[in-house]
N, C-alpha and C. Protein backbone atom coordinates (compact mmCIF):
# COMPACT_ATOMS: atom_id res chain seq x y z
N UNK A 1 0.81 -1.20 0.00
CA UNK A 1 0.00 0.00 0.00
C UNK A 1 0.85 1.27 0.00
N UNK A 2 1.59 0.84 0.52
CA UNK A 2 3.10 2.12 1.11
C UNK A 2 3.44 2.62 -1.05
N UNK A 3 3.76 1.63 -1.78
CA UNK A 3 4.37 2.03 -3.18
C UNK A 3 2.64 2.66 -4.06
N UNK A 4 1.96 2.04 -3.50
CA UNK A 4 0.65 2.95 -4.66
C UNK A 4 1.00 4.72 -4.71
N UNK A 5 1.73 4.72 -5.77
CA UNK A 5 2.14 5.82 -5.82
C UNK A 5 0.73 7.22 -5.95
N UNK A 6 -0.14 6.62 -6.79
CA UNK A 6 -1.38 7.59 -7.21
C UNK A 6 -2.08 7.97 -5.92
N UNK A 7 -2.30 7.00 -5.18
CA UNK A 7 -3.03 6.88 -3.94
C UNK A 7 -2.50 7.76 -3.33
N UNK A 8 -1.07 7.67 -3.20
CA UNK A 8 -0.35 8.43 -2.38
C UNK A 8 -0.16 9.93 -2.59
N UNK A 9 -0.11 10.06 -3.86
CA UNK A 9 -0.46 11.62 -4.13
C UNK A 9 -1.71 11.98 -4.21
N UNK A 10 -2.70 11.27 -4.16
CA UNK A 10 -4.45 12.04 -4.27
C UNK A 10 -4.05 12.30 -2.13
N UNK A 11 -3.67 11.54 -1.95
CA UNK A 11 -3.26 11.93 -0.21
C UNK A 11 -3.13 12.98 0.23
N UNK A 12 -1.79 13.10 -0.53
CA UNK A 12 -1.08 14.33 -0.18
C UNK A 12 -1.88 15.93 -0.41
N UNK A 13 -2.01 15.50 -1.84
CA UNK A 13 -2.99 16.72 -2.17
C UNK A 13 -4.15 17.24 -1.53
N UNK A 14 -4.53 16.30 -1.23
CA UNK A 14 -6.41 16.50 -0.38
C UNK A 14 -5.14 16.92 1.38
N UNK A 15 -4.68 16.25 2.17
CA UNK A 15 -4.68 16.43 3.28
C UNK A 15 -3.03 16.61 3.89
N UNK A 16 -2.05 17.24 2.60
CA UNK A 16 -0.56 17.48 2.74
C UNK A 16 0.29 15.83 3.53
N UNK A 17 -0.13 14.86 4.05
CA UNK A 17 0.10 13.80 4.80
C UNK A 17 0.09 12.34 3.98
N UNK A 18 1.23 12.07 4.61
CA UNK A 18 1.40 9.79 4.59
C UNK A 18 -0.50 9.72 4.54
N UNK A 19 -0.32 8.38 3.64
CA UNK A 19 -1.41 7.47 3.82
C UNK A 19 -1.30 6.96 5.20
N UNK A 20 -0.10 6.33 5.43
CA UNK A 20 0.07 5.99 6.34
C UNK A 20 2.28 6.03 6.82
N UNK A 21 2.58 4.83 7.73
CA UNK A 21 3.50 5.38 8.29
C UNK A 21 4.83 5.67 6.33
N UNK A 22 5.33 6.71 6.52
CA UNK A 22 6.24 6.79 5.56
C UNK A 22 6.88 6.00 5.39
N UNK A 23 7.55 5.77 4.32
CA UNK A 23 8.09 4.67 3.57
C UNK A 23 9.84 5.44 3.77
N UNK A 24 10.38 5.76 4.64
CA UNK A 24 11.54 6.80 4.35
C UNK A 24 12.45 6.21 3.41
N UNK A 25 12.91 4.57 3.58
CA UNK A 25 13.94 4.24 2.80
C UNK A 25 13.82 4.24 1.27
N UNK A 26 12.29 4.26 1.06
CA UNK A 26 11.72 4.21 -0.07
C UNK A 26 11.87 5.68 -1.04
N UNK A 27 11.62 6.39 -0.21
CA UNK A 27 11.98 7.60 -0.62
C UNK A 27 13.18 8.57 -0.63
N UNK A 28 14.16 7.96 0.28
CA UNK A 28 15.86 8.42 0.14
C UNK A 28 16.34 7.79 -1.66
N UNK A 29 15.85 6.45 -1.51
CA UNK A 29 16.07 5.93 -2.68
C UNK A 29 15.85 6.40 -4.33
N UNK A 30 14.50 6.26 -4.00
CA UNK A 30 13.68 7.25 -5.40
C UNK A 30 14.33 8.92 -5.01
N UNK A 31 14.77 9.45 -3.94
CA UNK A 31 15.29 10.73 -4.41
C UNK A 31 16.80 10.57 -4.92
N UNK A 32 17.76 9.37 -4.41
CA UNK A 32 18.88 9.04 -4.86
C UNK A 32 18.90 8.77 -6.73
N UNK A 33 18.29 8.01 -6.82
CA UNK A 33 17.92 7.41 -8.13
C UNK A 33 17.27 8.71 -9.18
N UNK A 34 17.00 9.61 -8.76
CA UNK A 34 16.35 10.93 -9.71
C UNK A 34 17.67 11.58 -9.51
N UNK A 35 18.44 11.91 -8.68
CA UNK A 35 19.65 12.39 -8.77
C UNK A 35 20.32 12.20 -9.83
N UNK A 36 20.55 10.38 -9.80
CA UNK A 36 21.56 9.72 -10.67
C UNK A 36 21.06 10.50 -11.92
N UNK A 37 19.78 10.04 -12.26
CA UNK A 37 19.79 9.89 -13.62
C UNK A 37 19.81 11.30 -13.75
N UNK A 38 19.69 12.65 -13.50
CA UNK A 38 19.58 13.85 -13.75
C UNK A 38 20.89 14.01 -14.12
N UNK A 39 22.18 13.48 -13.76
CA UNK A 39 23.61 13.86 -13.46
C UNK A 39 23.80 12.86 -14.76
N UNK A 40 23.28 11.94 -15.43
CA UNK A 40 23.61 11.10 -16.41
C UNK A 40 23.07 11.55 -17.43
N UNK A 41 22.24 12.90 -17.16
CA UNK A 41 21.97 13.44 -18.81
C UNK A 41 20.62 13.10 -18.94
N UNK A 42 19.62 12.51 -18.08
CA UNK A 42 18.44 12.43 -17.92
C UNK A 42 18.01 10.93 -18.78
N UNK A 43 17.01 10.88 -19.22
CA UNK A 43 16.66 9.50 -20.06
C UNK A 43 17.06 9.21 -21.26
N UNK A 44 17.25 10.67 -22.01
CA UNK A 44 18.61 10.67 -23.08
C UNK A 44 19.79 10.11 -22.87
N UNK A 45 20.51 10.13 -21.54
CA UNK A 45 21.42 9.80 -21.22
C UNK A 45 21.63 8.46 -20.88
N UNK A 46 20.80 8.08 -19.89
CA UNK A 46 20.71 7.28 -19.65
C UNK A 46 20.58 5.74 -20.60
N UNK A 47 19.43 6.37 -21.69
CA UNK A 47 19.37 5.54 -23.32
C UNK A 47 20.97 5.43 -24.09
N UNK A 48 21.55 6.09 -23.65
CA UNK A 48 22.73 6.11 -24.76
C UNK A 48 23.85 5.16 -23.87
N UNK A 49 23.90 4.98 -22.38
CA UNK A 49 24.36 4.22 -22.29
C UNK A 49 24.41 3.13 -22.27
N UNK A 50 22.64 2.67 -22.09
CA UNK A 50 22.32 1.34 -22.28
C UNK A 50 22.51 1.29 -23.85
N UNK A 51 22.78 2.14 -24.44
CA UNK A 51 23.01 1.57 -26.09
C UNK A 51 23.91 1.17 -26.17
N UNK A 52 25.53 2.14 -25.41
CA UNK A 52 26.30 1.85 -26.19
C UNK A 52 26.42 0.06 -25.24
N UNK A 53 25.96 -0.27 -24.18
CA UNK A 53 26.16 -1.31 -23.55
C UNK A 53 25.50 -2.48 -24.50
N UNK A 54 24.62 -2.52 -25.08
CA UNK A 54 24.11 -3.53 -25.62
C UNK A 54 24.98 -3.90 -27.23
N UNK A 55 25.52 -2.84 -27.55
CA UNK A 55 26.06 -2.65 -29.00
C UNK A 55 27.84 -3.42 -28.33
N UNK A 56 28.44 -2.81 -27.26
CA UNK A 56 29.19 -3.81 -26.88
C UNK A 56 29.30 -5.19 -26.60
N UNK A 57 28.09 -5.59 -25.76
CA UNK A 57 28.01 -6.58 -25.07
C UNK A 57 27.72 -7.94 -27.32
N UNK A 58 26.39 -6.97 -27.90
CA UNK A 58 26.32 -7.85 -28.93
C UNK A 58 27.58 -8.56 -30.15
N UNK A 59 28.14 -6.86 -29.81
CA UNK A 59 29.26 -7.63 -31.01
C UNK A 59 30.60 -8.23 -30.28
N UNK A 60 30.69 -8.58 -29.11
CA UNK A 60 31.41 -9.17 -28.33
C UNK A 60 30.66 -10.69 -28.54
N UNK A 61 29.83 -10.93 -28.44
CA UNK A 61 28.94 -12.21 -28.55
C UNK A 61 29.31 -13.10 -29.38
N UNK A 62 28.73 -11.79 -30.60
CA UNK A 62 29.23 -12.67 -32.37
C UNK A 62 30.26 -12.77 -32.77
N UNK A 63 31.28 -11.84 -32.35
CA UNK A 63 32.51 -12.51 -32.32
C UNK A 63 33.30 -13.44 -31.62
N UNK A 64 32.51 -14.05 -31.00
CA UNK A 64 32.59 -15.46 -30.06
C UNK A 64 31.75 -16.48 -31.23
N UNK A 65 31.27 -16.04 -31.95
CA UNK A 65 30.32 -16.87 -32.67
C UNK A 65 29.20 -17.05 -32.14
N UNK A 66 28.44 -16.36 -31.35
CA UNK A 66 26.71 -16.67 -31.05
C UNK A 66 25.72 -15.90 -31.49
N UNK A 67 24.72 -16.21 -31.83
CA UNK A 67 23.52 -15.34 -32.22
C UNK A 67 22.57 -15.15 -31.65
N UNK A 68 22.22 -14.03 -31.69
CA UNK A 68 20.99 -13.20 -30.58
C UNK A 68 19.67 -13.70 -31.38
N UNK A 69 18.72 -13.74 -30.85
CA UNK A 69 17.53 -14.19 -31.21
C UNK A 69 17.11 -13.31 -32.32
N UNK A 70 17.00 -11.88 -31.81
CA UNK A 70 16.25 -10.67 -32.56
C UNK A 70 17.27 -9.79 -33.53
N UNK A 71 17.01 -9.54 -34.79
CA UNK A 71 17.74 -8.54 -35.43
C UNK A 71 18.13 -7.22 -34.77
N UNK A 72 19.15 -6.91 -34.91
CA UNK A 72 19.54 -5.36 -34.73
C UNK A 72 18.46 -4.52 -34.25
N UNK A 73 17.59 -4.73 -35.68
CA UNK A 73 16.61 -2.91 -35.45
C UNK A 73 15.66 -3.65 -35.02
N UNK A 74 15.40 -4.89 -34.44
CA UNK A 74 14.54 -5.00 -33.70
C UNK A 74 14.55 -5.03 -31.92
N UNK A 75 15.87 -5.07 -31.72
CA UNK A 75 16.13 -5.30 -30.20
C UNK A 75 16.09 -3.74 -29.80
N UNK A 76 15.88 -3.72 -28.65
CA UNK A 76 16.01 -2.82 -27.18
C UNK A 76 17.54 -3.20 -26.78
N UNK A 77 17.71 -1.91 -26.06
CA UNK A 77 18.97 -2.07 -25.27
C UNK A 77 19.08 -2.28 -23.99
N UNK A 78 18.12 -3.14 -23.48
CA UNK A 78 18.17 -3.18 -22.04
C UNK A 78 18.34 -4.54 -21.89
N UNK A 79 18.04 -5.86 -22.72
CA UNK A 79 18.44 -7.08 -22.62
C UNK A 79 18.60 -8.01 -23.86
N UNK A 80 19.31 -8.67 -23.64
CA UNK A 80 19.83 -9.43 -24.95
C UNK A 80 19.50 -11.07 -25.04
N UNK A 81 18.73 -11.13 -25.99
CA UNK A 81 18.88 -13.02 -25.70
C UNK A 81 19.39 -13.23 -26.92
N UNK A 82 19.97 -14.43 -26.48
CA UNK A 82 21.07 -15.02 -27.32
C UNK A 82 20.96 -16.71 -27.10
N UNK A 83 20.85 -16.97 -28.63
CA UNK A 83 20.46 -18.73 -28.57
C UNK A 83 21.84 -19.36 -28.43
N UNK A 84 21.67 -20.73 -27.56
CA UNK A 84 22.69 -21.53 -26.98
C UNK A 84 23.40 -21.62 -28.40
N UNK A 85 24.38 -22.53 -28.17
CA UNK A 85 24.90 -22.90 -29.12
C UNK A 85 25.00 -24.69 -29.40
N UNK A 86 24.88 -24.98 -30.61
CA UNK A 86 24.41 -26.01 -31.07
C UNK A 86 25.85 -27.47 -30.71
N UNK A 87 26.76 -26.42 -30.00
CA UNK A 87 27.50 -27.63 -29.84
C UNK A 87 27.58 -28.13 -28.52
N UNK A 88 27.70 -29.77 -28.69
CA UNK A 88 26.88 -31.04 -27.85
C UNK A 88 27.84 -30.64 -26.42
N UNK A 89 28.66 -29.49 -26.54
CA UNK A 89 29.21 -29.57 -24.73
C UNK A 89 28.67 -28.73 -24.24
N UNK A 90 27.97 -27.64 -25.08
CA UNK A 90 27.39 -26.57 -24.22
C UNK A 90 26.05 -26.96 -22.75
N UNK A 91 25.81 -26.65 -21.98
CA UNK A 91 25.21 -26.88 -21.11
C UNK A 91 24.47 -25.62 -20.32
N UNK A 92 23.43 -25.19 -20.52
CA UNK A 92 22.78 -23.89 -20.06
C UNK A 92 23.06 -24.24 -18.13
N UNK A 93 22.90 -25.27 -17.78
CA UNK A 93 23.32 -25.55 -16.03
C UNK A 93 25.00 -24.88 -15.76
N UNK A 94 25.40 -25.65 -16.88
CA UNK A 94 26.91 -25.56 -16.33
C UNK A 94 27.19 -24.58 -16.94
N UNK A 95 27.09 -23.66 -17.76
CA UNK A 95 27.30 -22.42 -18.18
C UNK A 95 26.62 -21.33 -17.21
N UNK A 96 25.25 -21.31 -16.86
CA UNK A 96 25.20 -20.35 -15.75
C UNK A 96 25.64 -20.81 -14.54
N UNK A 97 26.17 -22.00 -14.16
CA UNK A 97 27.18 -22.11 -12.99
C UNK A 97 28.33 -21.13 -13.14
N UNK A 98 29.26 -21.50 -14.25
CA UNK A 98 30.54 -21.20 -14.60
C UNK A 98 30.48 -19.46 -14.32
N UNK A 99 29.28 -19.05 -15.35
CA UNK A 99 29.17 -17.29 -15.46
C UNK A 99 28.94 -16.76 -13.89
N UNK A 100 28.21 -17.59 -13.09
CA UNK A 100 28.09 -17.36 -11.55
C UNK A 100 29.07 -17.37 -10.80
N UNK A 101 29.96 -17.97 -11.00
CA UNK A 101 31.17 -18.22 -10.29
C UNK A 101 32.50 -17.18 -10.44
N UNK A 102 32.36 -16.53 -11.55
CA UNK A 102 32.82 -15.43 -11.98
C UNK A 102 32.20 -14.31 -11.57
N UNK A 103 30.99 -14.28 -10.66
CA UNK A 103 30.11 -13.32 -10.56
C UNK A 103 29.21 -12.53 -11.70
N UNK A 104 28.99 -13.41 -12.42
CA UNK A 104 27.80 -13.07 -13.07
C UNK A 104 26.09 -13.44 -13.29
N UNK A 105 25.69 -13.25 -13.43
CA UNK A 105 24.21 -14.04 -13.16
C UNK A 105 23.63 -13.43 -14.36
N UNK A 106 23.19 -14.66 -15.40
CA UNK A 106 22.35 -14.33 -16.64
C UNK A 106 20.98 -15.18 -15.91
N UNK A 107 20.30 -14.81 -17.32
CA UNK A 107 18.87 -15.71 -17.34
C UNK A 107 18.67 -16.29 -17.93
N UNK A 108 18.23 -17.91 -17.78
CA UNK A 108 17.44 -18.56 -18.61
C UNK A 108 16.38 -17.87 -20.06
N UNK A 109 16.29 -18.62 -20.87
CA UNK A 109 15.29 -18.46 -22.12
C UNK A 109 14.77 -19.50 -22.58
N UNK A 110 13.58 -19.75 -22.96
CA UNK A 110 12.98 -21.07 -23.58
C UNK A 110 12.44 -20.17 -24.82
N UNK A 111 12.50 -19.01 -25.05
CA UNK A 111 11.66 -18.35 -26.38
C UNK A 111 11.54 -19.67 -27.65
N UNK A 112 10.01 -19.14 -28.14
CA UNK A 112 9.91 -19.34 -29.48
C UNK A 112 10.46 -20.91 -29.57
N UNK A 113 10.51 -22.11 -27.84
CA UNK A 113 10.59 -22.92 -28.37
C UNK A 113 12.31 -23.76 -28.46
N UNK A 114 13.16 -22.36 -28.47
CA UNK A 114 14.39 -22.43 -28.59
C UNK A 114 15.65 -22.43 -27.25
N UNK A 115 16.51 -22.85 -27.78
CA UNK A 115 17.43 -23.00 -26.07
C UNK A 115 17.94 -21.72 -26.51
N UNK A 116 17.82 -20.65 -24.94
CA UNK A 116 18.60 -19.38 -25.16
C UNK A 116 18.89 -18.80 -23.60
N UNK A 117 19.87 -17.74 -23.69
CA UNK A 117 19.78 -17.09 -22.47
C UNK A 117 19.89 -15.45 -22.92
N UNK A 118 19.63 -14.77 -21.50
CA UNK A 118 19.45 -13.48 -21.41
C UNK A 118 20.68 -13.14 -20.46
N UNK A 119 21.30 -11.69 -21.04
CA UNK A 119 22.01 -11.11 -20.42
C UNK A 119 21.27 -9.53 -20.38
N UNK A 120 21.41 -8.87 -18.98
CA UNK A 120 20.85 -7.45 -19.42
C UNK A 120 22.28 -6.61 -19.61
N UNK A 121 21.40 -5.47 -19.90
CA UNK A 121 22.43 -3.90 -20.19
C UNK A 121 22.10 -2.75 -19.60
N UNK A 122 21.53 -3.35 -18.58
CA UNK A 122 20.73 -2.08 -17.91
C UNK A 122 21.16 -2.71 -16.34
N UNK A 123 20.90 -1.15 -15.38
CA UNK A 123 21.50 -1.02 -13.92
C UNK A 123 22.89 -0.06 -14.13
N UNK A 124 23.52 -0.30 -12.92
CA UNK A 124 24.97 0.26 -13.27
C UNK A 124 25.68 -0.20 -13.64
N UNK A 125 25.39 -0.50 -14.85
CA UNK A 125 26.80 -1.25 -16.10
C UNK A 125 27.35 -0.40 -16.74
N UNK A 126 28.53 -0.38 -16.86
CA UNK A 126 29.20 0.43 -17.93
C UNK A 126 30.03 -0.13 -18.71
N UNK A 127 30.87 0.17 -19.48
CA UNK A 127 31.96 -0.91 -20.51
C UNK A 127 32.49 -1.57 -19.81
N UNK A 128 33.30 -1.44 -18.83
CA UNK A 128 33.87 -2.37 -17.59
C UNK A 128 33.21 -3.37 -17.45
N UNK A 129 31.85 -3.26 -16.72
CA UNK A 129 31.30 -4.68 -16.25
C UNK A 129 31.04 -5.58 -18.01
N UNK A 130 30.32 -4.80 -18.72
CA UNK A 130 30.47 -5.42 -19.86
C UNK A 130 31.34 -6.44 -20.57
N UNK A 131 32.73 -5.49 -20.69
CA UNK A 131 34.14 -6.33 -20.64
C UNK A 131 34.10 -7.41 -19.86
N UNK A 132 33.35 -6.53 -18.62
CA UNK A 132 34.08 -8.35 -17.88
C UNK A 132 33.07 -9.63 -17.63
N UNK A 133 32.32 -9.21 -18.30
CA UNK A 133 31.33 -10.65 -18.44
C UNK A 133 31.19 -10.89 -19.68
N UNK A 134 31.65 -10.35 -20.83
CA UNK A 134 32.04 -10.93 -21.99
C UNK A 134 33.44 -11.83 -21.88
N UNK A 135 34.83 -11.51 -20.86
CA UNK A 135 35.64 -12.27 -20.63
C UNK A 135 35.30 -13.19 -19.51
N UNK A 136 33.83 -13.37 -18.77
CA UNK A 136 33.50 -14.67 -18.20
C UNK A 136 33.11 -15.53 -18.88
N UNK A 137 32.32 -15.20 -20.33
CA UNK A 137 31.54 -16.23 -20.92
C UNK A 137 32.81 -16.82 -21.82
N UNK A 138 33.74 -15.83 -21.96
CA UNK A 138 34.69 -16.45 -22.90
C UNK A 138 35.54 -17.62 -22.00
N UNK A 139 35.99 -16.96 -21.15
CA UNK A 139 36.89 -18.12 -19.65
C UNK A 139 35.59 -19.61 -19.20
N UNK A 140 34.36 -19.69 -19.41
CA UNK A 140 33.23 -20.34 -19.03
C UNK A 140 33.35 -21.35 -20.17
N UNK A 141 33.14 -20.88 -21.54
CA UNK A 141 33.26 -21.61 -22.68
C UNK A 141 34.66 -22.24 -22.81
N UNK A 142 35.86 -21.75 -22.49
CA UNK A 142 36.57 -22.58 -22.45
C UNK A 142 36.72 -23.92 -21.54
N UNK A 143 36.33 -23.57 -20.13
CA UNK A 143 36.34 -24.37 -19.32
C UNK A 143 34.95 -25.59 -19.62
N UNK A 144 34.13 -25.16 -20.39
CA UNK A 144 33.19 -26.19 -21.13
C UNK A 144 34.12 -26.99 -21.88
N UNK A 145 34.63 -26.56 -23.08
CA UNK A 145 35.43 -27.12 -23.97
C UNK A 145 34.05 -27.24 -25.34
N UNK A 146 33.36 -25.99 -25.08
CA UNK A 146 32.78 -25.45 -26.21
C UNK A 146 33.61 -24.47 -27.09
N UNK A 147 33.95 -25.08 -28.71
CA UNK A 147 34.54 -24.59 -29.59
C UNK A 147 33.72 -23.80 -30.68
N UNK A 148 32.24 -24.17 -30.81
CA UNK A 148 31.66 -23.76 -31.71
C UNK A 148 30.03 -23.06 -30.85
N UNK A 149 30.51 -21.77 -30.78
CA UNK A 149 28.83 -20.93 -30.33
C UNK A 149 27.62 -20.54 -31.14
N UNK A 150 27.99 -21.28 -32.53
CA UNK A 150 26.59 -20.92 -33.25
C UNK A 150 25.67 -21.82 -33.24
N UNK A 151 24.51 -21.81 -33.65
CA UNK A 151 23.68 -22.37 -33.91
C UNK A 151 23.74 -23.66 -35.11
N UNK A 152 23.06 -24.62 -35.56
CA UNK A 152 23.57 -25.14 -36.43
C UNK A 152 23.39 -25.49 -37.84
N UNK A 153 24.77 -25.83 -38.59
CA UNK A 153 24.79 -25.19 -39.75
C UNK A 153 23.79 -24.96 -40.66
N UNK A 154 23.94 -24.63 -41.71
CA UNK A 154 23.00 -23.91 -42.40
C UNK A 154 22.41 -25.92 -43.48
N UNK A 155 23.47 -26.55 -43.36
CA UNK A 155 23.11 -27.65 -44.10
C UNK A 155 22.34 -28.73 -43.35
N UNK A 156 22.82 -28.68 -41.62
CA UNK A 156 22.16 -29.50 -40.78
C UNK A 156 20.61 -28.76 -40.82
N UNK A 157 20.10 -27.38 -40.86
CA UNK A 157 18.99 -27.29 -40.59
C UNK A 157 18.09 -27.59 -41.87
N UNK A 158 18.91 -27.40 -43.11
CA UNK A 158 17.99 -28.07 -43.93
C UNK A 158 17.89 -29.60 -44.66
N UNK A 159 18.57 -30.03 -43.51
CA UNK A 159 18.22 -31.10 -43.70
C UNK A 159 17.43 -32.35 -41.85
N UNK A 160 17.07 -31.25 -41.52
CA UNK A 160 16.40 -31.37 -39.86
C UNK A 160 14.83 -31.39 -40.41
């Protein structure tokens, strides 16, 4: 009841006062977080870094050899899925073990049917963390003894 934000301002307005007891941490926060993003150039800003993060994080991917589910001009820059790869060592368990252990945490994907996972580009990421969970998945895949991250070939699927 404390986050109904609307509620909470028809409140204020009619009687200057909390619905009930204040939410303080709630609101140090949301005033912290309007800070940030004001000092980052606002939602403009903020968009351009999740761009340039997703435009890193993608062509770091494919040059590992993996492919993202969605075309270019169709993705957002706030998360990326990207289909497993078709070779028989990859393991979505032991790959988000491996990326965990490095301190990373992706997400599962079942889209459309298909084996995939999600990485985001959004929070406080910047090229750094980027970098360095593009060099976990790369240190992860080795320790798989996955050589090939694409999907599979163009002759196996037409003939699947």
């Amino acid at each position: 009841l404390n986050l109904d934000v609307f509620d909470q301002w028809r409140s204020m307005e009619n009687d200057g006062r909390w619905r009930f007891t204040p939410p303080t941490h709630v609101m140090a926060a949301l005033a912290s977080a309007l800070v940030q993003l004001e000092e980052e150039g606002g939602v403009a800003g903020r968009n351009a870094r999740y761009r340039r993060n997703w435009r890193l994080l993608v062509d770091g991917l494919r040059a590992m050899g993996f492919e993202t589910l969605l075309p270019d001009r169709l993705q957002v820059p706030i998360l990326v899925t990207v289909l497993q790869p078709a070779d028989p060592r990859f393991s979505y368990d032991r790959f988000y073990a491996g990326m965990r252990a490095k301190g990373y945490i992706i997400s599962p994907g079942k889209l459309a049917g298909r084996g995939s996972f999600r990485i985001a580009c959004i929070g406080q990421l910047g090229e750094a963390e980027i970098r360095g969970a593009l060099d976990a998945v790369r240190r992860t895949l080795i320790e798989l003894g996955v050589g090939n991250c694409g999907r599979a070939s163009r002759h196996e699927v037409a003939h699947s």
